[in-house]
PDB file of N, CA and C in Angstrom:
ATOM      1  N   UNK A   1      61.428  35.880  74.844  1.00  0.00           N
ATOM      2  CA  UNK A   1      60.852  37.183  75.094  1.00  0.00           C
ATOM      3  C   UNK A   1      59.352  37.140  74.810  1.00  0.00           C
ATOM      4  N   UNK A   2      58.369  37.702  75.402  1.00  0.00           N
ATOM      5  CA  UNK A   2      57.116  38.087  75.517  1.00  0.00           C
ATOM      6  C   UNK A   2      57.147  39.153  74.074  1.00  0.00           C
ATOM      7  N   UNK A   3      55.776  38.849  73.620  1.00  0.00           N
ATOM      8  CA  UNK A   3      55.355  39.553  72.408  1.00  0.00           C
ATOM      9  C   UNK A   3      55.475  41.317  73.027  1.00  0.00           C
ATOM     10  N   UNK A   4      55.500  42.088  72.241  1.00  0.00           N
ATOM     11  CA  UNK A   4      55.605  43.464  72.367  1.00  0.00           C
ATOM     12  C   UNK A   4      54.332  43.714  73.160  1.00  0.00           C
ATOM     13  N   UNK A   5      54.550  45.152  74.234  1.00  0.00           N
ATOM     14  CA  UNK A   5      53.195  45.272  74.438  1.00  0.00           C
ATOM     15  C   UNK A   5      52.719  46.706  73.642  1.00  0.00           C
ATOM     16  N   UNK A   6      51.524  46.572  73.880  1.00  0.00           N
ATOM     17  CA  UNK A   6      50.818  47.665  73.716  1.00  0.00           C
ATOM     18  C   UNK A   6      50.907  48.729  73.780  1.00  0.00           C
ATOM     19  N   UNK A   7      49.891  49.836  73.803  1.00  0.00           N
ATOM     20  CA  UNK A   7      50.249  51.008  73.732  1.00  0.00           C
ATOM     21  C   UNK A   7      48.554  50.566  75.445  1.00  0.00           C
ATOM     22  N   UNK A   8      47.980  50.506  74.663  1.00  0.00           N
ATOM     23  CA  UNK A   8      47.105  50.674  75.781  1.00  0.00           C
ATOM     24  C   UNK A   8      47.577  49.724  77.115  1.00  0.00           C
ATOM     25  N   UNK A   9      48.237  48.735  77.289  1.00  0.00           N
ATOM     26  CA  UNK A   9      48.863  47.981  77.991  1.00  0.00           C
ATOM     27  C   UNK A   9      49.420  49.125  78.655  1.00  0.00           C
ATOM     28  N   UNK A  10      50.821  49.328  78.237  1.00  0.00           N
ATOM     29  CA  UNK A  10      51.638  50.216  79.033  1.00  0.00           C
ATOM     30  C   UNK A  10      51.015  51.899  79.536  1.00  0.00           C
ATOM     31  N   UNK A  11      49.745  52.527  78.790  1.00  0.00           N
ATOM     32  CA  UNK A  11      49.218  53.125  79.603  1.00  0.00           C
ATOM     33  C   UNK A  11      49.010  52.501  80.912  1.00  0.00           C
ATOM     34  N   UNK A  12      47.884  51.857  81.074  1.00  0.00           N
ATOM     35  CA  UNK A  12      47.572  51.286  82.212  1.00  0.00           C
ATOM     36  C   UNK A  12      48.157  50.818  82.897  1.00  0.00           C
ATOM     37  N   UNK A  13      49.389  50.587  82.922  1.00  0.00           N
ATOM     38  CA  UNK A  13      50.968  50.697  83.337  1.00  0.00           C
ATOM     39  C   UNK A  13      51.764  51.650  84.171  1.00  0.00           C
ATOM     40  N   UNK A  14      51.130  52.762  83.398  1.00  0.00           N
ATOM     41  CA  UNK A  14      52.154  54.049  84.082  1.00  0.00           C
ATOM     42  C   UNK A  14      51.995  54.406  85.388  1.00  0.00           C
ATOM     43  N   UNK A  15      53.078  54.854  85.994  1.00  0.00           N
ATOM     44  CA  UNK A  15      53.750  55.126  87.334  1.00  0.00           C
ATOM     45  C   UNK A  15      53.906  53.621  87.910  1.00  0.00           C
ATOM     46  N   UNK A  16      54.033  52.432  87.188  1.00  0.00           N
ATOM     47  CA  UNK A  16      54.447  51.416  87.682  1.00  0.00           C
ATOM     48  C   UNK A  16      55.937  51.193  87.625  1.00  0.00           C
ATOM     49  N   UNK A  17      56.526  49.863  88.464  1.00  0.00           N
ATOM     50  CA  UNK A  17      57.932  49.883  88.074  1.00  0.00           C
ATOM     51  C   UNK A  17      58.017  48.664  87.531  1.00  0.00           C
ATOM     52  N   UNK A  18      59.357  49.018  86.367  1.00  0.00           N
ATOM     53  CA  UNK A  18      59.784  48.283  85.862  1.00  0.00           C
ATOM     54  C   UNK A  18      60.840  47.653  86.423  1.00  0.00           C
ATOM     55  N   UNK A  19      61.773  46.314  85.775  1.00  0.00           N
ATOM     56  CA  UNK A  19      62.882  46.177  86.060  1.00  0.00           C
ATOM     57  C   UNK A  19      64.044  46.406  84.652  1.00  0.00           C
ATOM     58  N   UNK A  20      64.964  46.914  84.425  1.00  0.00           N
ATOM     59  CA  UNK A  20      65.885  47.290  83.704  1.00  0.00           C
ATOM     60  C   UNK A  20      66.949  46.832  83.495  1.00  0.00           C
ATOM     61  N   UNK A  21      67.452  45.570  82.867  1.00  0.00           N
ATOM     62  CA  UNK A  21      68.264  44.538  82.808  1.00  0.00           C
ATOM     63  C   UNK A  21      69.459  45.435  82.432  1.00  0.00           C
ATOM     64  N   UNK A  22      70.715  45.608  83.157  1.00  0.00           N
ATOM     65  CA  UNK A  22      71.949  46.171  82.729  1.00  0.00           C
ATOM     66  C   UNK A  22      73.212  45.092  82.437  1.00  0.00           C
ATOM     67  N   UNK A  23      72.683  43.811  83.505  1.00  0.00           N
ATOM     68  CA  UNK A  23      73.658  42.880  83.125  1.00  0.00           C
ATOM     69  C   UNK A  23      72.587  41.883  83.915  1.00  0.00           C
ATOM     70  N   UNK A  24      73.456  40.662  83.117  1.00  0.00           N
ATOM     71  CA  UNK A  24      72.500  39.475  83.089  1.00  0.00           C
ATOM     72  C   UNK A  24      71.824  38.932  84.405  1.00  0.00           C
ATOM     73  N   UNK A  25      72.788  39.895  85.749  1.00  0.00           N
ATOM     74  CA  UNK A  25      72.435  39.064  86.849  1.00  0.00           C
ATOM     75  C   UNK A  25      71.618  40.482  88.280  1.00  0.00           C
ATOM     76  N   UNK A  26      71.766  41.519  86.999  1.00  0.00           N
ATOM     77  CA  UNK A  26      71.546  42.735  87.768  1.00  0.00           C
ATOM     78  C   UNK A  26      70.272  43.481  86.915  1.00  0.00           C
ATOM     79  N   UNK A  27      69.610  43.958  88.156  1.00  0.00           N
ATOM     80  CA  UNK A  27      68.587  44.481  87.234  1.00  0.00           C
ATOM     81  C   UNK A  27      68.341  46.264  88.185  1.00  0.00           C
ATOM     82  N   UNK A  28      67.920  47.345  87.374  1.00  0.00           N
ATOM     83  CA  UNK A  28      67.320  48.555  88.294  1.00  0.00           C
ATOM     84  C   UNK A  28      66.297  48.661  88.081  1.00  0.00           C
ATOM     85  N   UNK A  29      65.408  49.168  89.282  1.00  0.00           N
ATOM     86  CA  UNK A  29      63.892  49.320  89.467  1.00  0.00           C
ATOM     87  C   UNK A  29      64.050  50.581  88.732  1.00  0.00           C
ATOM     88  N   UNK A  30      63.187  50.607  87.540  1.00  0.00           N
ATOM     89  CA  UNK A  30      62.486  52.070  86.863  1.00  0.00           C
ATOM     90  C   UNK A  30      61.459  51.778  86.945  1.00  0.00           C
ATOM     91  N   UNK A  31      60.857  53.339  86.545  1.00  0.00           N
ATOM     92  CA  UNK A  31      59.388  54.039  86.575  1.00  0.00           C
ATOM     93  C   UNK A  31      58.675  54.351  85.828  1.00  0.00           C
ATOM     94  N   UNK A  32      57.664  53.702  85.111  1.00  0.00           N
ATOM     95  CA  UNK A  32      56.761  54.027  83.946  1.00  0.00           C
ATOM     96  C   UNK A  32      56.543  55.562  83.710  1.00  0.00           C
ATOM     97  N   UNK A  33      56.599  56.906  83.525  1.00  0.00           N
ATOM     98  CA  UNK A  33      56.520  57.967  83.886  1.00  0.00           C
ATOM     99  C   UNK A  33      55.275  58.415  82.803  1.00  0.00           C
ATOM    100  N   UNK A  34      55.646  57.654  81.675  1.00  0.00           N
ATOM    101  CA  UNK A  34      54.258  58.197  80.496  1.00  0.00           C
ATOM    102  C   UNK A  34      54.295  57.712  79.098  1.00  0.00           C
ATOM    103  N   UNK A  35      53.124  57.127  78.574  1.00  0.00           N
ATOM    104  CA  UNK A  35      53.285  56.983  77.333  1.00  0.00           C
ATOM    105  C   UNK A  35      52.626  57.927  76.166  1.00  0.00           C
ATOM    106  N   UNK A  36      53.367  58.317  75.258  1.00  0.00           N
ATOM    107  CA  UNK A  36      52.751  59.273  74.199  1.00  0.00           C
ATOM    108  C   UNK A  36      52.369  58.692  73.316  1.00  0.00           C
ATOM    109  N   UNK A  37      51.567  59.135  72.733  1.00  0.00           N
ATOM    110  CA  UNK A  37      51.019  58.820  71.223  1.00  0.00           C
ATOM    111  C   UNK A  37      51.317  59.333  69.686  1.00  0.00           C
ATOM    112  N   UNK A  38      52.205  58.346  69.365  1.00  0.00           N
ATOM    113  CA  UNK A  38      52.912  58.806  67.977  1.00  0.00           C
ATOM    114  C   UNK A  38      52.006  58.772  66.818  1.00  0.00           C
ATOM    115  N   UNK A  39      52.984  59.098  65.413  1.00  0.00           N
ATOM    116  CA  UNK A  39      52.189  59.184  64.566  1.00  0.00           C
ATOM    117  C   UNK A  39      52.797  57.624  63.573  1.00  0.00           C
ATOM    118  N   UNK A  40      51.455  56.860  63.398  1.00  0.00           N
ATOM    119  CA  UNK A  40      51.904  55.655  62.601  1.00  0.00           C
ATOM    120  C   UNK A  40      51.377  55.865  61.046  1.00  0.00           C
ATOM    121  N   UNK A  41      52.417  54.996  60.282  1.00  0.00           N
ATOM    122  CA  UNK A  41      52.643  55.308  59.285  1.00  0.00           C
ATOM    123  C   UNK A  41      51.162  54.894  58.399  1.00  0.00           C
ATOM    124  N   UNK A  42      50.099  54.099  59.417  1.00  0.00           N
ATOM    125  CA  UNK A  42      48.930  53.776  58.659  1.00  0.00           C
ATOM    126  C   UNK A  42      48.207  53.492  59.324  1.00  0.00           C
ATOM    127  N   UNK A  43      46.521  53.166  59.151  1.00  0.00           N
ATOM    128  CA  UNK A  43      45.631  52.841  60.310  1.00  0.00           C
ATOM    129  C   UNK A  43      45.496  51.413  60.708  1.00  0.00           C
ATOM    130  N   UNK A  44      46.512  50.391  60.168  1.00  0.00           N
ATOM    131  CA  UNK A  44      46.734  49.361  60.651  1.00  0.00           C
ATOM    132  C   UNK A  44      47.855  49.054  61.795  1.00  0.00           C
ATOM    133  N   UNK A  45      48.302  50.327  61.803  1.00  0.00           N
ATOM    134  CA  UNK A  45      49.575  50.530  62.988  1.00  0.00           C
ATOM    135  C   UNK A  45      49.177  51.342  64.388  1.00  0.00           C
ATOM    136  N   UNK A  46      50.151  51.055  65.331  1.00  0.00           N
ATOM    137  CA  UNK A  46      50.264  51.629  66.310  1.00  0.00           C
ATOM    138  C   UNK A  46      51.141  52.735  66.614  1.00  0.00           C
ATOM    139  N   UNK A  47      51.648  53.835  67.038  1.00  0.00           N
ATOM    140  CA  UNK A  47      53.182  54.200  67.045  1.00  0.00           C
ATOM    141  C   UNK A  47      52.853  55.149  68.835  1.00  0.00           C
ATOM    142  N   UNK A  48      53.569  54.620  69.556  1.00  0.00           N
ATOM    143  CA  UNK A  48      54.034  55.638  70.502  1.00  0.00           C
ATOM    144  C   UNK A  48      55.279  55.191  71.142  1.00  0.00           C
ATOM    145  N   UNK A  49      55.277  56.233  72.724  1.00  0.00           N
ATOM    146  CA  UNK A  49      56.621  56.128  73.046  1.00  0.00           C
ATOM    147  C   UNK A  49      56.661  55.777  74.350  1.00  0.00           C
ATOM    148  N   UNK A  50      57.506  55.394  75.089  1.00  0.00           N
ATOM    149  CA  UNK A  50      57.367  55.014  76.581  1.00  0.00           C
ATOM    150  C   UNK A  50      58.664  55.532  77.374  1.00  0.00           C
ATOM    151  N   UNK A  51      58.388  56.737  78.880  1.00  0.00           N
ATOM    152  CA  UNK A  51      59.706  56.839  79.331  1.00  0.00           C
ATOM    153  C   UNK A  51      59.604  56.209  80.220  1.00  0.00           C
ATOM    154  N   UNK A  52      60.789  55.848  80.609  1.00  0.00           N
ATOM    155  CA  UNK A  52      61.163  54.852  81.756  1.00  0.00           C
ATOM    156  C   UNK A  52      62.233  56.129  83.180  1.00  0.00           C
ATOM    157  N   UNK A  53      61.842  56.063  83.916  1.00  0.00           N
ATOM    158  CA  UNK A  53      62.920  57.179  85.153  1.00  0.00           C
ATOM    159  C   UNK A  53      63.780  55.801  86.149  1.00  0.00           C
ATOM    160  N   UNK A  54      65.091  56.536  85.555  1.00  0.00           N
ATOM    161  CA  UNK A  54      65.990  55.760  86.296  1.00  0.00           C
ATOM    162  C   UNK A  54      66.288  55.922  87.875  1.00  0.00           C
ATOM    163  N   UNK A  55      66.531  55.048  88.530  1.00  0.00           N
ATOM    164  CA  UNK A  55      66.709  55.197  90.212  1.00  0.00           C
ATOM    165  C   UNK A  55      68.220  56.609  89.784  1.00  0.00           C
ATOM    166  N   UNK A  56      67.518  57.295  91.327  1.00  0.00           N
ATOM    167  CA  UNK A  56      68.637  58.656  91.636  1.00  0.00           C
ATOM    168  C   UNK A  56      70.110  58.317  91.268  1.00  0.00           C
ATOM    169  N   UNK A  57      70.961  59.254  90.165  1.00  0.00           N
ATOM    170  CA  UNK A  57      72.363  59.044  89.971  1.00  0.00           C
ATOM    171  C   UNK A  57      72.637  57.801  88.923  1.00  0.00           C
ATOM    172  N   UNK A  58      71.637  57.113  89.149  1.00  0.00           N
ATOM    173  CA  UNK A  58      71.762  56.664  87.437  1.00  0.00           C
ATOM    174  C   UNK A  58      71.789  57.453  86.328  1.00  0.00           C
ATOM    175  N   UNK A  59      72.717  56.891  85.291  1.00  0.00           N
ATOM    176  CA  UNK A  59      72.673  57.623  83.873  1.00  0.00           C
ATOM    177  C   UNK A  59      73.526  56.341  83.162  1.00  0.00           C
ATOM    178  N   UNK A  60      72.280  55.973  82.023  1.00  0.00           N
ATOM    179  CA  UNK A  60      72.776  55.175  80.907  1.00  0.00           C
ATOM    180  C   UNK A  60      72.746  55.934  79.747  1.00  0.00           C
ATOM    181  N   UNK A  61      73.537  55.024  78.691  1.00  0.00           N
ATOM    182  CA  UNK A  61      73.467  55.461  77.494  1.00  0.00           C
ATOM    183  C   UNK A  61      72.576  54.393  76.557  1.00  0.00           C
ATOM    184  N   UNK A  62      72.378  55.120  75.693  1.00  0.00           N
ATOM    185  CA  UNK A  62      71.224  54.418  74.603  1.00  0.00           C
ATOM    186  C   UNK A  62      72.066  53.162  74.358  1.00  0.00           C
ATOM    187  N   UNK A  63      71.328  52.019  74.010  1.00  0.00           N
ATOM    188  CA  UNK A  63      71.758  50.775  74.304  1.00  0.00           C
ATOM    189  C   UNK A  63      70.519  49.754  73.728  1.00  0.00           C
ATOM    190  N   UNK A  64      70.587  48.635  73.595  1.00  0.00           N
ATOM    191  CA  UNK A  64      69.555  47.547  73.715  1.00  0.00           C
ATOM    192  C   UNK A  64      69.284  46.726  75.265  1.00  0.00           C
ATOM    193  N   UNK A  65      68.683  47.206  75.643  1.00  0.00           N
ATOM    194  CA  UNK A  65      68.233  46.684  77.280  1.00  0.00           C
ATOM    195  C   UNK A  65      67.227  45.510  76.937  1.00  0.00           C
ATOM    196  N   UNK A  66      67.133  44.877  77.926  1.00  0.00           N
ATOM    197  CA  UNK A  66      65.584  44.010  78.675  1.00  0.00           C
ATOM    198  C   UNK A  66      65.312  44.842  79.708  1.00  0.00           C
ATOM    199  N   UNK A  67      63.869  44.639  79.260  1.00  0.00           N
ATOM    200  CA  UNK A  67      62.929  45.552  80.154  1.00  0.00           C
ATOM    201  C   UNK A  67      61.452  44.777  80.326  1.00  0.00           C
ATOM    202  N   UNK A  68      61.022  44.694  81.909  1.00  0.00           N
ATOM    203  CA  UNK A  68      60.564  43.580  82.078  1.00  0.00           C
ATOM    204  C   UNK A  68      59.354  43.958  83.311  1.00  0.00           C
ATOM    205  N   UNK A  69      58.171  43.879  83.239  1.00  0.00           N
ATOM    206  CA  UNK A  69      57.472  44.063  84.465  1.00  0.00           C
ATOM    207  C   UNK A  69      58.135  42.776  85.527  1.00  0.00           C
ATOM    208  N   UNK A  70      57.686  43.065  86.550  1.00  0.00           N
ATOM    209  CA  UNK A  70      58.730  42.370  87.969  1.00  0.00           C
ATOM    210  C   UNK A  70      58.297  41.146  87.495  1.00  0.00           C
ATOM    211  N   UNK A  71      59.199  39.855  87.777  1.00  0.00           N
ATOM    212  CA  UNK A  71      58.965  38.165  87.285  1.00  0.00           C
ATOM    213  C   UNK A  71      58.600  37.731  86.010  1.00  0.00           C
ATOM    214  N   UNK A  72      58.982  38.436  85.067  1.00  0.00           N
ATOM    215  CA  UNK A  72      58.203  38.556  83.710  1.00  0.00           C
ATOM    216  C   UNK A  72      59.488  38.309  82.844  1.00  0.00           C
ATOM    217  N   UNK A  73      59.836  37.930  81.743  1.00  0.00           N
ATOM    218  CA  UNK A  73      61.108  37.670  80.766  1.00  0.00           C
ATOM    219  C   UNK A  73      60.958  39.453  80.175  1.00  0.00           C
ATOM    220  N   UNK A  74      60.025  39.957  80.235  1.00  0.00           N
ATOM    221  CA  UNK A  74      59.810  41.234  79.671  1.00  0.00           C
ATOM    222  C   UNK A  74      60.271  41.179  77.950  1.00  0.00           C
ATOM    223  N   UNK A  75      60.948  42.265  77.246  1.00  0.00           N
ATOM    224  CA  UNK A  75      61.550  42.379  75.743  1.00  0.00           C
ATOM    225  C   UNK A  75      62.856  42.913  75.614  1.00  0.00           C
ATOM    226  N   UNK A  76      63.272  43.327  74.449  1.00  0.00           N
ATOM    227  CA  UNK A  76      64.680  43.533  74.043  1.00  0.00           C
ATOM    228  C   UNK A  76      64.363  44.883  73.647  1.00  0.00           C
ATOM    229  N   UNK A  77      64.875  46.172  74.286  1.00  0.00           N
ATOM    230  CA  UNK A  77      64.586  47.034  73.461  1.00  0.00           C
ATOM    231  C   UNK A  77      65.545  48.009  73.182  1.00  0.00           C
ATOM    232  N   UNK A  78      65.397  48.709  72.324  1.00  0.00           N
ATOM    233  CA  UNK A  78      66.418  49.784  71.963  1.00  0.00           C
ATOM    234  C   UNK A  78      65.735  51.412  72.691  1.00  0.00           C
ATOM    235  N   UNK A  79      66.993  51.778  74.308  1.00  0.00           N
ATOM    236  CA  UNK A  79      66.189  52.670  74.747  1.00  0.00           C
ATOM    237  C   UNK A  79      67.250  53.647  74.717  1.00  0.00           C
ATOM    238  N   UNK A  80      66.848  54.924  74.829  1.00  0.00           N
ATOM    239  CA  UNK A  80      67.623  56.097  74.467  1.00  0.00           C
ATOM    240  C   UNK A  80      67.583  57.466  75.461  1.00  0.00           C
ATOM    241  N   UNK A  81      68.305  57.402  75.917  1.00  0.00           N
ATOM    242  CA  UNK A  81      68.311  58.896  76.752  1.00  0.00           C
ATOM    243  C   UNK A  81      67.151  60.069  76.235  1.00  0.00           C
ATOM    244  N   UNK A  82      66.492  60.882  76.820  1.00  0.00           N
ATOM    245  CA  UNK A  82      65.900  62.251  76.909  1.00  0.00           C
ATOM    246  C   UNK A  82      66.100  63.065  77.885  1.00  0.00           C
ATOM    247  N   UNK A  83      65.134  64.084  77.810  1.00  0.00           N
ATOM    248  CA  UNK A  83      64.952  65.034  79.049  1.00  0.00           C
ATOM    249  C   UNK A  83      65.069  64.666  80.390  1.00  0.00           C
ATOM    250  N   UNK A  84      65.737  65.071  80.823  1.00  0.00           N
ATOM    251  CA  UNK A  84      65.093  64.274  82.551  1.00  0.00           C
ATOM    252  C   UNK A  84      64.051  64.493  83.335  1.00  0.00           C
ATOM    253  N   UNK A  85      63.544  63.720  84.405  1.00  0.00           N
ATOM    254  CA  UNK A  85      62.563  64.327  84.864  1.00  0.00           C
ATOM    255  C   UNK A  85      62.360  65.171  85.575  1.00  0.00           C
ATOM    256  N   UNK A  86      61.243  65.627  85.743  1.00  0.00           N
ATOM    257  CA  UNK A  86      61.120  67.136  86.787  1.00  0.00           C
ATOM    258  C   UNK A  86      62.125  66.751  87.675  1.00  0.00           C
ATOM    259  N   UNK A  87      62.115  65.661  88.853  1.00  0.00           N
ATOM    260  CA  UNK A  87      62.698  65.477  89.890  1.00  0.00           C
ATOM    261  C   UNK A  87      64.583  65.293  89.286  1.00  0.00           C
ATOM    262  N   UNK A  88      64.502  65.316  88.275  1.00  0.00           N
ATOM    263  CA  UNK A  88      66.329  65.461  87.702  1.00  0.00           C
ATOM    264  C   UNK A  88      66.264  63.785  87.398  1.00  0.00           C
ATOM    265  N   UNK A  89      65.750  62.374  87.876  1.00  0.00           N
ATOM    266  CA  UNK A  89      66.233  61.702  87.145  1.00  0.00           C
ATOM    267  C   UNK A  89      66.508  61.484  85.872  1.00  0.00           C
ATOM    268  N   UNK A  90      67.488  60.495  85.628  1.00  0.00           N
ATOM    269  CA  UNK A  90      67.636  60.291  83.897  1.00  0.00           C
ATOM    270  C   UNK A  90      66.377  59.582  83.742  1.00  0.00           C
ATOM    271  N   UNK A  91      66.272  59.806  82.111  1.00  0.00           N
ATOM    272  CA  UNK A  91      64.850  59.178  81.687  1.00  0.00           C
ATOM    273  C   UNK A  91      65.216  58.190  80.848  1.00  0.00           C
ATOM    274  N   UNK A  92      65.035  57.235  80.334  1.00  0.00           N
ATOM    275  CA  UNK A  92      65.294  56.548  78.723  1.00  0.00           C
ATOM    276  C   UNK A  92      63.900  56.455  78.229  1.00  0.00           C
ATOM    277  N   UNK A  93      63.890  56.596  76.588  1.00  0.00           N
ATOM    278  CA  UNK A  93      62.883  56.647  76.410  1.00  0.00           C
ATOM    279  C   UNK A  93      62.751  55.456  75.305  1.00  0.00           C
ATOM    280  N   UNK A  94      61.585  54.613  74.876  1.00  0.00           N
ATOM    281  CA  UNK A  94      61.523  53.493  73.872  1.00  0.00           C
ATOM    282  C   UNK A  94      60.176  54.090  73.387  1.00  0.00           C
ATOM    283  N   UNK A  95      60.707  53.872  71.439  1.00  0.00           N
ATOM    284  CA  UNK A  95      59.616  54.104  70.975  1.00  0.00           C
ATOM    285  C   UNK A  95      59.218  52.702  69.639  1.00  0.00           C
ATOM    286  N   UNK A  96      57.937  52.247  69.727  1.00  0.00           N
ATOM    287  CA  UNK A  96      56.995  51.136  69.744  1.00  0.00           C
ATOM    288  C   UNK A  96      56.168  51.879  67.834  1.00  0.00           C
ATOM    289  N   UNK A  97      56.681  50.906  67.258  1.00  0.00           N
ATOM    290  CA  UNK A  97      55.561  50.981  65.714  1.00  0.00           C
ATOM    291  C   UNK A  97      55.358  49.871  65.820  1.00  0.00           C
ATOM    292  N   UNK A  98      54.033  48.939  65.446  1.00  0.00           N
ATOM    293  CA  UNK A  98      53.564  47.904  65.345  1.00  0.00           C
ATOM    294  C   UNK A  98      52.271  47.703  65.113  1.00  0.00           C
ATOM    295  N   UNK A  99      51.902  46.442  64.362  1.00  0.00           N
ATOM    296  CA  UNK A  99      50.895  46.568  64.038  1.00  0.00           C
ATOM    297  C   UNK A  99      49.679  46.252  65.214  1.00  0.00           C
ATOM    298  N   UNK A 100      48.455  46.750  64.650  1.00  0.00           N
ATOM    299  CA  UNK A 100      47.401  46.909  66.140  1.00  0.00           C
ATOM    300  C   UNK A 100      47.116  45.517  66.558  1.00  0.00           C
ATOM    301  N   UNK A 101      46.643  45.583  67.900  1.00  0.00           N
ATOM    302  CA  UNK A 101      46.590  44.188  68.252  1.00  0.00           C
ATOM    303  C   UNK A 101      44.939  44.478  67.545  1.00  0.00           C
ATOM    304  N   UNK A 102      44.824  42.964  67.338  1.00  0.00           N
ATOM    305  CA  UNK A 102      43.512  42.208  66.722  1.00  0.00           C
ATOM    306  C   UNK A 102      42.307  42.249  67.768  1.00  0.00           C
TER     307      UNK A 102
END
């Protein structure tokens, strides 16, 4: 797996697609939709959040996924259902504490 990304990374990211590993040989195109800015526990940290919009009629449950820009090993993450989006897709959302990049 690729080191965690960023917070400013995955801004510059958004409305891109991801791929969404559900099984080892299957993947769904999601949608960067937005990243927020959390509160970290110190000024050596980072903390926000990232939603991901699932293709129409999808609906997962919170889980540990790979999640991966297209051709990329991407990471392991723990993502979790929210709100859906305006347009009704499901959303999952991953949220990122870590320390700042150097």
């Amino acid at each position: 797996m690729y080191p965690m990304p960023t917070q400013h990374d995955l801004q510059q990211a958004q409305g891109s697609r991801f791929q969404l590993w559900i099984a080892p040989d299957q993947a769904l195109d999601v949608e960067l939709l937005e990243v927020l800015v959390g509160n970290p526990m110190s000024s050596e940290y980072e903390s926000f959040s990232a939603a991901f919009a699932l293709p129409e009629q999808w609906d997962l449950p919170q889980a540990l996924y790979r999640l991966s820009p297209p051709g990329e090993e991407g990471w392991l993450l723990l993502l979790t259902p929210v709100q859906p989006a305006a347009d009704r897709r499901a959303v999952l959302q991953a949220v990122f504490h870590t320390r700042k990049a150097e």
